[in-house]
C-alpha atoms as a PDB file:
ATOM      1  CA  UNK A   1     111.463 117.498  83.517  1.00  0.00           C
ATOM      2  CA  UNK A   2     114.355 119.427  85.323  1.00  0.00           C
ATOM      3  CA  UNK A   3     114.042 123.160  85.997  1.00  0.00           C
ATOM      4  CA  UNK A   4     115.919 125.447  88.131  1.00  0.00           C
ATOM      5  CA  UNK A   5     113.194 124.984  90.403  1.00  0.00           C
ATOM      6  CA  UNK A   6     113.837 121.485  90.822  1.00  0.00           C
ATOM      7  CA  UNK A   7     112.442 117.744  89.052  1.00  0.00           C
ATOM      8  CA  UNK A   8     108.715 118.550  88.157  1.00  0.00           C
ATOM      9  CA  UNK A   9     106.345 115.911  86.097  1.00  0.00           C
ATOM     10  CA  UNK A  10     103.658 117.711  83.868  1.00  0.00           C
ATOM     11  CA  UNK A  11     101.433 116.408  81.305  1.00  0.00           C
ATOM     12  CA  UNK A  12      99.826 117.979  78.206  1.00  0.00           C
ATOM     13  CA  UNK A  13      98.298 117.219  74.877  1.00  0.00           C
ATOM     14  CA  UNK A  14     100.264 117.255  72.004  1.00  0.00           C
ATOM     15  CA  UNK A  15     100.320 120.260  70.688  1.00  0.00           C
ATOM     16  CA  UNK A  16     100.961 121.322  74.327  1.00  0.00           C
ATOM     17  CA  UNK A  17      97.810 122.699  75.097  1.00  0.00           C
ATOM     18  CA  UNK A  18      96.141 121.569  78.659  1.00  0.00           C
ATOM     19  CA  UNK A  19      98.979 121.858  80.529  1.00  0.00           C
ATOM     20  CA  UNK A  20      98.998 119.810  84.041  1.00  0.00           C
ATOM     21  CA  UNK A  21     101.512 119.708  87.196  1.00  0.00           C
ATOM     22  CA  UNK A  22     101.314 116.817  88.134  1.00  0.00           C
ATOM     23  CA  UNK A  23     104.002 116.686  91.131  1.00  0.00           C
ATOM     24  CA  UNK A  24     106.432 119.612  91.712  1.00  0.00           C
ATOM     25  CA  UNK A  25     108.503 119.840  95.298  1.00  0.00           C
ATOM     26  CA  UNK A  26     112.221 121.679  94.600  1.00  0.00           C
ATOM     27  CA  UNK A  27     113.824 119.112  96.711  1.00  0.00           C
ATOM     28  CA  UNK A  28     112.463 116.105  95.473  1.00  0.00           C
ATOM     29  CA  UNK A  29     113.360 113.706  92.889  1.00  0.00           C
ATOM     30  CA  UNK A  30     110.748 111.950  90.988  1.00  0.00           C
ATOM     31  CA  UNK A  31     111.385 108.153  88.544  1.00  0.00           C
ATOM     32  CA  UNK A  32     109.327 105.340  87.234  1.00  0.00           C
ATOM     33  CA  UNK A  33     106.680 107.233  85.540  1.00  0.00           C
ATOM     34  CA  UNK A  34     103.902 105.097  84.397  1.00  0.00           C
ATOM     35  CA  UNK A  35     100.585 105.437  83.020  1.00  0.00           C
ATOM     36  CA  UNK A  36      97.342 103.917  83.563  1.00  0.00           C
ATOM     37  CA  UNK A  37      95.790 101.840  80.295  1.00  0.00           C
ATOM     38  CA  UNK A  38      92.713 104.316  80.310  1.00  0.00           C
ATOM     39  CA  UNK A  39      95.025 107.149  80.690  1.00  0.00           C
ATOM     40  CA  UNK A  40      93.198 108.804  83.033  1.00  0.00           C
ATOM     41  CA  UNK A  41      95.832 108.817  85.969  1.00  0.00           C
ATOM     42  CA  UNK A  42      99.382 108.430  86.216  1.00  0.00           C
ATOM     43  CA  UNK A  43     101.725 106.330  89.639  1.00  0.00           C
ATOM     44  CA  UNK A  44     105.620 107.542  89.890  1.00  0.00           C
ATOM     45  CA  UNK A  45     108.011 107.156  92.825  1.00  0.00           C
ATOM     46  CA  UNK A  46     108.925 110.205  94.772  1.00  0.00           C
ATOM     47  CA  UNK A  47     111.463 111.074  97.766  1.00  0.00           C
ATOM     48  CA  UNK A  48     109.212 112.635  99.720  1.00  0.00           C
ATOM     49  CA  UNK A  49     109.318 110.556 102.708  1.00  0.00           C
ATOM     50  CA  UNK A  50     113.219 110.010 102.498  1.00  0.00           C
ATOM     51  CA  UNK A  51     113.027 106.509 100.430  1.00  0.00           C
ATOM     52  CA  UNK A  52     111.230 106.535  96.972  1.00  0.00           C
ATOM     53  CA  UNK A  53     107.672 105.362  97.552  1.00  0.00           C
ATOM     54  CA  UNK A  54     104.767 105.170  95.249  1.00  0.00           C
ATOM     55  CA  UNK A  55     102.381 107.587  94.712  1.00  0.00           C
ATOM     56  CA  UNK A  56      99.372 108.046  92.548  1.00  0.00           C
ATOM     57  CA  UNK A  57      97.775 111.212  90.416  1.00  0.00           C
ATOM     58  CA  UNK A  58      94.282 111.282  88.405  1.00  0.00           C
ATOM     59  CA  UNK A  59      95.395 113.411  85.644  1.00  0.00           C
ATOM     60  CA  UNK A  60      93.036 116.549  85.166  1.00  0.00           C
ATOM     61  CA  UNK A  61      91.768 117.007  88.713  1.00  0.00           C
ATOM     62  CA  UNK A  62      94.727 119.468  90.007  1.00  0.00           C
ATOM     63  CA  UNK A  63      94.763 117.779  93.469  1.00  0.00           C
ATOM     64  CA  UNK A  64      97.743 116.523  95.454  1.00  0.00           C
ATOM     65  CA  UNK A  65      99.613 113.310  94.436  1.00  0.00           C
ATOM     66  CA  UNK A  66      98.457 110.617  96.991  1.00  0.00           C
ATOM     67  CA  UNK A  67     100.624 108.077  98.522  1.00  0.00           C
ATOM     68  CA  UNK A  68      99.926 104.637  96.994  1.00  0.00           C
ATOM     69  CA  UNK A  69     102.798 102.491  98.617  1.00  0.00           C
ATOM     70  CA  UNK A  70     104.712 104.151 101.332  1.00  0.00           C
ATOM     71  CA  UNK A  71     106.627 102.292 103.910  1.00  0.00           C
ATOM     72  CA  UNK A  72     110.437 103.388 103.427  1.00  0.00           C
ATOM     73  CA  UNK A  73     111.594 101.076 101.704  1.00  0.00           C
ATOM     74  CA  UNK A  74     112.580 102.210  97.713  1.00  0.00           C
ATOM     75  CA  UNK A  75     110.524 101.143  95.033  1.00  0.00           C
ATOM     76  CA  UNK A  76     110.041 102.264  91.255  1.00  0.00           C
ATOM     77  CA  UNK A  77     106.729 101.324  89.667  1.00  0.00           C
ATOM     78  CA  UNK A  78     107.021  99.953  85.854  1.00  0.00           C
ATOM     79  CA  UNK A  79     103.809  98.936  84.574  1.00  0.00           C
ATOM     80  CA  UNK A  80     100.121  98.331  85.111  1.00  0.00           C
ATOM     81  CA  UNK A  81      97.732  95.157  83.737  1.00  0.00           C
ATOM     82  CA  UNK A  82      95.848  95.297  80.794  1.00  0.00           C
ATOM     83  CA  UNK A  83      93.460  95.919  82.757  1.00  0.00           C
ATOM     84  CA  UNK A  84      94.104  98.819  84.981  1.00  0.00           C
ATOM     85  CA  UNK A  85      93.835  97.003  88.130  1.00  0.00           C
ATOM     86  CA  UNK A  86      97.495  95.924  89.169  1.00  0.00           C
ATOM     87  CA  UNK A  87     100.688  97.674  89.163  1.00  0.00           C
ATOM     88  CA  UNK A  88     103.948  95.762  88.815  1.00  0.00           C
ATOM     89  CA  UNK A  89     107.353  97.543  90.838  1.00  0.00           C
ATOM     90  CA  UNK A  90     111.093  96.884  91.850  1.00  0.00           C
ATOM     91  CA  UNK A  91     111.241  96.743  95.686  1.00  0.00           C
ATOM     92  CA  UNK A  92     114.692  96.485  97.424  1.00  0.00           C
ATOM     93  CA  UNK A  93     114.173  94.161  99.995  1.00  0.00           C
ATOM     94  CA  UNK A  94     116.509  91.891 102.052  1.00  0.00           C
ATOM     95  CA  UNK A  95     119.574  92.827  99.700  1.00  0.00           C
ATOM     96  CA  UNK A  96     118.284  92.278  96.112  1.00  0.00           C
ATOM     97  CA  UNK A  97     115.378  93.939  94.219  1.00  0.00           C
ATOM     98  CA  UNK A  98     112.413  92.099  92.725  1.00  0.00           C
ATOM     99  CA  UNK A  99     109.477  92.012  91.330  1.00  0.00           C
ATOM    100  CA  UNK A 100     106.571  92.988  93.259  1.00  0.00           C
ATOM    101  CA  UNK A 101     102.828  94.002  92.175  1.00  0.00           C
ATOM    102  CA  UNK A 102      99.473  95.391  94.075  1.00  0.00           C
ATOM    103  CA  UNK A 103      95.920  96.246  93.311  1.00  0.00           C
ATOM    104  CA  UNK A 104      96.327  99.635  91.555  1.00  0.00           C
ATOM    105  CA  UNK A 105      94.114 101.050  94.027  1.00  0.00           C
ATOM    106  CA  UNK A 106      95.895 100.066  96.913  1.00  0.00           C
ATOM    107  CA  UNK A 107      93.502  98.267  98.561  1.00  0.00           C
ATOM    108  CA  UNK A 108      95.293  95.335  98.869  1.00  0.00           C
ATOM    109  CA  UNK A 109      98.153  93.765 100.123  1.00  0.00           C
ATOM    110  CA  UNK A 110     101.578  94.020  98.375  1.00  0.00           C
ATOM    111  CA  UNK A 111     102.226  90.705  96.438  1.00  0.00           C
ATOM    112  CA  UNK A 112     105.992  89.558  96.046  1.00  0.00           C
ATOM    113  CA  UNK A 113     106.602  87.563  92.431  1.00  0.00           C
ATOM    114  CA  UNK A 114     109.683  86.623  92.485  1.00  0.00           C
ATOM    115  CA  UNK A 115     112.360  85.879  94.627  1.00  0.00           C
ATOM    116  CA  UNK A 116     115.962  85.951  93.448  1.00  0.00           C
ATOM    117  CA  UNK A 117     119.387  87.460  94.753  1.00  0.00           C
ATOM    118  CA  UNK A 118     120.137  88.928  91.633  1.00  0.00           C
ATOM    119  CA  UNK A 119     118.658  92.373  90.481  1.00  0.00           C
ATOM    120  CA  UNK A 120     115.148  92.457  88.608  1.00  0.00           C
ATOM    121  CA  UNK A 121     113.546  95.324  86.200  1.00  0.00           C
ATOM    122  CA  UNK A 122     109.453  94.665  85.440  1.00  0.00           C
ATOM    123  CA  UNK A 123     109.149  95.094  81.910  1.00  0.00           C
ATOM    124  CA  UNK A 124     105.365  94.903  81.002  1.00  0.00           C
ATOM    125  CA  UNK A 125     102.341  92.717  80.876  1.00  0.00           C
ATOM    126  CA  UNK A 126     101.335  90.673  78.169  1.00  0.00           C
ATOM    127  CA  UNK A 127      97.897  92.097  76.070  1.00  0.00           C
ATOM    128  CA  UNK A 128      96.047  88.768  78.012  1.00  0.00           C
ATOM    129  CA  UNK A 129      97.273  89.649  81.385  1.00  0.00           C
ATOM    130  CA  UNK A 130      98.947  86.844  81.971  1.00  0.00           C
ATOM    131  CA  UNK A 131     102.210  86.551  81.819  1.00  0.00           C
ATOM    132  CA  UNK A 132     105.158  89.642  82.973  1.00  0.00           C
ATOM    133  CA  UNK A 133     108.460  90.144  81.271  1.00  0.00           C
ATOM    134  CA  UNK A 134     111.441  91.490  83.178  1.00  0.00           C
ATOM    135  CA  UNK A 135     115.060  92.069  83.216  1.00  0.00           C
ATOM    136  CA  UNK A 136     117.120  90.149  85.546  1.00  0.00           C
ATOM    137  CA  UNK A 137     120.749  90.754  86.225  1.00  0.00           C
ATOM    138  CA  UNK A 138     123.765  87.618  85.048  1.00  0.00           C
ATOM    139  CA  UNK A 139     127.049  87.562  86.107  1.00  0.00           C
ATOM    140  CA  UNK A 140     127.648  86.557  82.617  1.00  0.00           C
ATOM    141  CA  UNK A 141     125.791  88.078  80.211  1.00  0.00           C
ATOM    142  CA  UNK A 142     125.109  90.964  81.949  1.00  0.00           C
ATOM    143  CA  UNK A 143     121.119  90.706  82.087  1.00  0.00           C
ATOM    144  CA  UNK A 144     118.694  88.391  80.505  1.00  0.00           C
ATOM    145  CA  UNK A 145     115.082  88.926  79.734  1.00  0.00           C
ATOM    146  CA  UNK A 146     112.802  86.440  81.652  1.00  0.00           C
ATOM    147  CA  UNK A 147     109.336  85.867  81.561  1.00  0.00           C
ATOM    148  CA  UNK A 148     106.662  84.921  84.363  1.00  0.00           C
ATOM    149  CA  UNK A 149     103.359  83.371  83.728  1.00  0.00           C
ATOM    150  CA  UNK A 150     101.483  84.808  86.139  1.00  0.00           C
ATOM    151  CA  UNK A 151      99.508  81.905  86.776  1.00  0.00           C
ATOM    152  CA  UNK A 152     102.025  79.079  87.629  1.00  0.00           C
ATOM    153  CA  UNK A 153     105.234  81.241  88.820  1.00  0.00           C
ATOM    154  CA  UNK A 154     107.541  79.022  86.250  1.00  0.00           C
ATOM    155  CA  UNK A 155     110.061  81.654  84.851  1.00  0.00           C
ATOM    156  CA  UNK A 156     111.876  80.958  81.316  1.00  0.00           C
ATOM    157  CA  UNK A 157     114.997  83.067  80.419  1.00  0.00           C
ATOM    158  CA  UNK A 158     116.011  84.447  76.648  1.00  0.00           C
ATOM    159  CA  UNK A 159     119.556  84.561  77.570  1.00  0.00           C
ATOM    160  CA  UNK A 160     120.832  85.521  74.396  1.00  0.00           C
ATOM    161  CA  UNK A 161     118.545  88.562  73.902  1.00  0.00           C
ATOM    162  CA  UNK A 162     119.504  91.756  74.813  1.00  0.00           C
ATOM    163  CA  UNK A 163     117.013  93.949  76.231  1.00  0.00           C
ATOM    164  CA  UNK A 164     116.592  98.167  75.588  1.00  0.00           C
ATOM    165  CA  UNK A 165     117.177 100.599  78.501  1.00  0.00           C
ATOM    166  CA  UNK A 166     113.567 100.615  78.816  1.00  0.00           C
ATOM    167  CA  UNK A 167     112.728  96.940  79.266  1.00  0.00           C
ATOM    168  CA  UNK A 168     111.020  94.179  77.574  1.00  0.00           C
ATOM    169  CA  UNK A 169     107.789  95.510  75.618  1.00  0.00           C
ATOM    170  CA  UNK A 170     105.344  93.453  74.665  1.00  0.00           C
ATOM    171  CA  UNK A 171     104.293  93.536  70.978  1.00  0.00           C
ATOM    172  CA  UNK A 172     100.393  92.981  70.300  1.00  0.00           C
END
């Protein structure tokens, strides 16, 4: 949401009732909104150390966001498991921005998954958990969706596909 007071995130119900700022700062930008699979919190990036870093929310509790991933370095988080435990994100690192993911919870270390010189989107997680689409930039077609089973780390492109703004959704 942009306001005259600056980018704000809030959440409601429906019918707009329960109302909840979730992150608010005038001079702050905010992208890469994502929530949990239980619903019950909510990660986004925010400029509030300089570069975009990740920060996390538990929707209904009217606290403070709290930092997640911060190490200046810009990041955008894009989806979670199935299972609420990992979070998939674009990290610009060494010239080119891949795919990287983390226990939701941040109580591990930061896992890269792939490693490419041309620019990658996370899409989502498949309903098993198992496998990750993405977007990945072509000097030809312009991007490709790509998909990465988790397991063995053995990418396969759909090169004649063209994917939404958004990214690739899984269906199911």
């Amino acid at each position: 949401l942009a306001a005259p007071q600056g980018y704000q995130i809030w959440t409601s119900d429906a019918d707009g009732a329960n109302r909840d700022r979730v992150a608010a700062h005038a001079d702050h930008l905010y992208f890469g909104t994502s929530w949990s699979p239980d619903g019950r919190s909510i990660v986004f990036s925010w400029d509030a150390e300089g570069a975009f870093d990740v920060y996390r929310r538990e929707i209904g509790t009217g606290g403070e966001p709290s930092p997640l991933l911060v190490n200046g370095v810009w990041k955008f988080p894009e989806s979670w498991s199935p299972d609420g435990r990992r979070l998939t994100f674009q990290l610009e690192r060494d010239g080119a921005a891949n795919l990287y993911s983390q226990p939701a919870d941040g109580s591990g270390p930061v896992e890269r998954l792939t490693t490419s010189e041309s620019y990658q989107v996370p899409g989502s997680w498949s309903p098993d958990g198992r496998t990750l689409s993405y977007v990945q930039s072509h000097p030809v077609t312009g991007s490709d969706v790509w998909v990465l089973p988790l397991g063995g780390r053995a990418t396969r492109a759909f090169e004649d596909f063209e994917p939404t703004p958004l990214g690739p959704k899984w269906d199911g």
